[in-house]
C-alpha atoms as a PDB file:
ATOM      1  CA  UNK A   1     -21.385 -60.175   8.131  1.00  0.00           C
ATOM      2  CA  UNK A   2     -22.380 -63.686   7.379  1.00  0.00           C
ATOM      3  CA  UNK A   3     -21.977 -66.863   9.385  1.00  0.00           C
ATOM      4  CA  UNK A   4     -19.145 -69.158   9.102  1.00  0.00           C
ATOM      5  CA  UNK A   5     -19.029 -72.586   7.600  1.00  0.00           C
ATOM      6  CA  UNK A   6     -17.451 -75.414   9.694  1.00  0.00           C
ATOM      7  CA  UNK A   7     -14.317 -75.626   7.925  1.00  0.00           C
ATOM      8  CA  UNK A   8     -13.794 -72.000   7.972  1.00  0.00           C
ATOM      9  CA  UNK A   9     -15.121 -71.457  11.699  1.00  0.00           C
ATOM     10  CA  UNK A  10     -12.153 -74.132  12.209  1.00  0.00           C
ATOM     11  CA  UNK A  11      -9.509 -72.183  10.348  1.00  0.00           C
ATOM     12  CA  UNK A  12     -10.457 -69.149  11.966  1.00  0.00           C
ATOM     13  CA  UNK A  13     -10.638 -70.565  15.534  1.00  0.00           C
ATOM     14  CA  UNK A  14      -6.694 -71.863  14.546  1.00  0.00           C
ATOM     15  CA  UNK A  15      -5.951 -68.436  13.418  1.00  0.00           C
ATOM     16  CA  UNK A  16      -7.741 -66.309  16.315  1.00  0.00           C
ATOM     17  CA  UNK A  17      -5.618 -68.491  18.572  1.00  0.00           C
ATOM     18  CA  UNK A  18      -2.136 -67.108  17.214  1.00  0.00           C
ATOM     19  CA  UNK A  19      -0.237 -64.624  18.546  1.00  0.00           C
ATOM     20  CA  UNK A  20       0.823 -63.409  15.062  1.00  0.00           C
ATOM     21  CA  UNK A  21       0.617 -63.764  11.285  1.00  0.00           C
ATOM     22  CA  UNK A  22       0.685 -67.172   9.612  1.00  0.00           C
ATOM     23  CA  UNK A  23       0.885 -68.420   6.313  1.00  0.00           C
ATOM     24  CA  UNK A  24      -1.250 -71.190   4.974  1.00  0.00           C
ATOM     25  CA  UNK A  25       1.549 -73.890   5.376  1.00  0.00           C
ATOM     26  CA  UNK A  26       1.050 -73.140   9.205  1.00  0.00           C
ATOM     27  CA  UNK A  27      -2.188 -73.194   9.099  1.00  0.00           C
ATOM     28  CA  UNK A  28      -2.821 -76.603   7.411  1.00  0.00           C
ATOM     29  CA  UNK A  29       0.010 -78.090  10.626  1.00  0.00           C
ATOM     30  CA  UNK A  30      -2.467 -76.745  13.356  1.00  0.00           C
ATOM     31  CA  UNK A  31      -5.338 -77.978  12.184  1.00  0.00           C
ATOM     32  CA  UNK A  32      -3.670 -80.962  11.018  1.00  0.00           C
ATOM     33  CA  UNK A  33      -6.378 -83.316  12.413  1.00  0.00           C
ATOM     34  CA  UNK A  34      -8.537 -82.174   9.868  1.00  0.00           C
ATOM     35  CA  UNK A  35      -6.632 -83.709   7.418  1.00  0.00           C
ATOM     36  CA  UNK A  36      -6.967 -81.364   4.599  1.00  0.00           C
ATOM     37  CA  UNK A  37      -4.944 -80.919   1.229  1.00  0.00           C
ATOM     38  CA  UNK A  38      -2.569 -77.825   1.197  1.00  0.00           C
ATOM     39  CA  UNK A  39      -4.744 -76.325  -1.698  1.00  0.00           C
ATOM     40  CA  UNK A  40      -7.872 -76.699   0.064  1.00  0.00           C
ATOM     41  CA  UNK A  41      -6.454 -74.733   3.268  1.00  0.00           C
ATOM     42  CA  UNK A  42      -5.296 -71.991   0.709  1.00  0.00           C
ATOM     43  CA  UNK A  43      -8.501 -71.944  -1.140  1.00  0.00           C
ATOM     44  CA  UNK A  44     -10.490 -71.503   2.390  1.00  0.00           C
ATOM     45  CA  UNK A  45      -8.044 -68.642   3.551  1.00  0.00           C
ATOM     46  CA  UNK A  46      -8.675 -67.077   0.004  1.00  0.00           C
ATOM     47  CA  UNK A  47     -12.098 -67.211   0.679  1.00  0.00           C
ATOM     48  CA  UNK A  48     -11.894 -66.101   3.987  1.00  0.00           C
ATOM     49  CA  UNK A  49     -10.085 -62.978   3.273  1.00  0.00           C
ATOM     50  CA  UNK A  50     -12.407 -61.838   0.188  1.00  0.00           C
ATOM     51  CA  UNK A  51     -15.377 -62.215   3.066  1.00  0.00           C
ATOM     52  CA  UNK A  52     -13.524 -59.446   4.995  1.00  0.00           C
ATOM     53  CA  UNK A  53     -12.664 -61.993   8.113  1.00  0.00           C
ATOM     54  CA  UNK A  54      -8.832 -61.941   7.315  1.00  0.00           C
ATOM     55  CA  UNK A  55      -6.159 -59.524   6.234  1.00  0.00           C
ATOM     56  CA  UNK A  56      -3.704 -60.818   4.103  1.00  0.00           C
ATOM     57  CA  UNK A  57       0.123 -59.800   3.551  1.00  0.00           C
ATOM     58  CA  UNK A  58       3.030 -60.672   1.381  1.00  0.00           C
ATOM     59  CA  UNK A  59       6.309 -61.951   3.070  1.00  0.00           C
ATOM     60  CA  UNK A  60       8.577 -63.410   0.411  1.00  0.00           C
ATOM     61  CA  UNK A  61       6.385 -65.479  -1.954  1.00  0.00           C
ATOM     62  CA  UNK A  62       4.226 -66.813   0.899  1.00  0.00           C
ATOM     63  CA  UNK A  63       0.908 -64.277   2.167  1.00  0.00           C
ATOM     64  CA  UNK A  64       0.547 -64.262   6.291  1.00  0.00           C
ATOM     65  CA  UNK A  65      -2.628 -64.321   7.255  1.00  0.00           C
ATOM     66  CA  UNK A  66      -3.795 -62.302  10.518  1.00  0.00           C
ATOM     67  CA  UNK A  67      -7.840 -61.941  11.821  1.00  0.00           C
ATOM     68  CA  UNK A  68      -9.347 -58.652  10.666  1.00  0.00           C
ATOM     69  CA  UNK A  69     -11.217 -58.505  13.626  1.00  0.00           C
ATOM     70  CA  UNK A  70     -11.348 -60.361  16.973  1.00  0.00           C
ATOM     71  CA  UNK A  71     -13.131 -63.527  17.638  1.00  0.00           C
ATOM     72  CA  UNK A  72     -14.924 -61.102  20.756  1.00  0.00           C
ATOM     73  CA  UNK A  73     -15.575 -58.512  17.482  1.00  0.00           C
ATOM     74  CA  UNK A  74     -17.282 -61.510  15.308  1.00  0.00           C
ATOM     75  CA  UNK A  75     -19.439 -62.955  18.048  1.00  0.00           C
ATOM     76  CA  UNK A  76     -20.982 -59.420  18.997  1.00  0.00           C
ATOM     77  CA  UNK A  77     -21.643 -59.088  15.114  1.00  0.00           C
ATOM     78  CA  UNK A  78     -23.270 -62.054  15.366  1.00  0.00           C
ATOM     79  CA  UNK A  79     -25.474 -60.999  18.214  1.00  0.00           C
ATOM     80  CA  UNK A  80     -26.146 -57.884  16.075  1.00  0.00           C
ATOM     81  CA  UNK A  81     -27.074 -59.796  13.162  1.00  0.00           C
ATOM     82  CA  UNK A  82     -29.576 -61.846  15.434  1.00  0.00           C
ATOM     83  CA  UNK A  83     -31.230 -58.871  17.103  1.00  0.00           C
ATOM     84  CA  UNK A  84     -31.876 -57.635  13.563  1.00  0.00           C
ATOM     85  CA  UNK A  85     -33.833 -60.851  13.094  1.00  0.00           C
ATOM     86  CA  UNK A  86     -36.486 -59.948  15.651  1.00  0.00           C
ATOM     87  CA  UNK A  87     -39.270 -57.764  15.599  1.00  0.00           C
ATOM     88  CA  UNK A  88     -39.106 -56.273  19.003  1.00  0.00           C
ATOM     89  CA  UNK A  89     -35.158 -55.678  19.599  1.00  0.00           C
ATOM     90  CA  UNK A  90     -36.756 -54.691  23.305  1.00  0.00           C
ATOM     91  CA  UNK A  91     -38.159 -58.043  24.055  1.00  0.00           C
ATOM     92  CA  UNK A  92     -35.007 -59.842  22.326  1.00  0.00           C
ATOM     93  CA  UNK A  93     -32.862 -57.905  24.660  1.00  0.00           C
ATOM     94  CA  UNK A  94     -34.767 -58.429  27.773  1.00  0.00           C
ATOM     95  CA  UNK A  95     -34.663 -61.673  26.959  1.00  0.00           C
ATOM     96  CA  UNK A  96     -31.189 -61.692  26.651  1.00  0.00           C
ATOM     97  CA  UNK A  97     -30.911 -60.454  29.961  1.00  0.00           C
ATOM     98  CA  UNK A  98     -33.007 -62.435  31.935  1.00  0.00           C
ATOM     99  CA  UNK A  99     -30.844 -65.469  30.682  1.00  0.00           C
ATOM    100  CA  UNK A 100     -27.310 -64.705  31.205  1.00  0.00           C
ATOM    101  CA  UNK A 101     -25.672 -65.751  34.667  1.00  0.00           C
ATOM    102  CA  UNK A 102     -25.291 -63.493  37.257  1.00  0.00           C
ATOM    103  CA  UNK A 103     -21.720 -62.644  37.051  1.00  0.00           C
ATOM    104  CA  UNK A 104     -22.198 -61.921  33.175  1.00  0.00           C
ATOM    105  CA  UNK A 105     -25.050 -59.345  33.971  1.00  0.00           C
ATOM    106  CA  UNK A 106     -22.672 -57.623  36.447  1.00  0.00           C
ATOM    107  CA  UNK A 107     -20.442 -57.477  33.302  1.00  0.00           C
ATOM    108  CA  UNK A 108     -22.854 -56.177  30.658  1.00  0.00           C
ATOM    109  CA  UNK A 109     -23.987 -53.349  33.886  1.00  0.00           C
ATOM    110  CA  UNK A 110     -20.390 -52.443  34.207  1.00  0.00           C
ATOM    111  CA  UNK A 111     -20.091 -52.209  30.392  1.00  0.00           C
ATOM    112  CA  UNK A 112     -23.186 -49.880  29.985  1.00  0.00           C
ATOM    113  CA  UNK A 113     -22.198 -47.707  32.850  1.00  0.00           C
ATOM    114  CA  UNK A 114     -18.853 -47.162  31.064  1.00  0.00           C
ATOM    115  CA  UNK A 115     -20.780 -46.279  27.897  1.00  0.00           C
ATOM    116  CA  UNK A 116     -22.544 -43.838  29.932  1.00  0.00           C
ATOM    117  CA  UNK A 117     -19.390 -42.174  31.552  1.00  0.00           C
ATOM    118  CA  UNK A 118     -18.417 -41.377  28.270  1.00  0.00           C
END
């Protein structure tokens, strides 16, 4: 999965942040202080959903746009993507670890005992 660019991180973060499908009309009102031409917003979702980041349905003669995964989905792709980067996932990791807060390492213990329960 590659990275966003600015404009589409900023479409996406619009979309991510509905509750349901929208079309590129309501797209181009929320993000609005962007100032962007109608055609550009369409040309970004376009892109967007060739990338595999959005799913993309017909209603009437207008597509809705939804995420095809969740912004918490992308990020920990991201993090993937990173580790992959290294040369000793071990030392990335531990890394990792020994920078996160507190209350996120309870969360990443919980997460792993879970995975283990299973």
């Amino acid at each position: 999965m590659k990275g966003l660019g600015e404009l589409e991180r900023g479409i996406m973060d619009v979309i991510w942040a509905q509750s349901s499908a929208v079309t590129a009309r309501e797209v181009g009102r929320l993000i609005a202080e962007r100032d962007l031409a109608p055609t550009t917003v369409m040309t970004v979702l376009d892109r967007l959903t060739r990338k595999g980041f959005l799913k993309r349905t017909r209603d009437g003669r207008a597509w809705r746009y939804e995420p095809a995964e969740s912004r918490d989905g992308y990020v920990a792709e991201l993090m993937l993507e990173a580790l992959d980067l290294t040369g000793d996932r071990s030392a990335a990791l531990t890394r990792f670890a020994q920078a996160v807060s507190g209350p996120e390492a309870e969360i990443l213990r919980r997460a792993l005992t879970e995975l283990e329960d299973e």
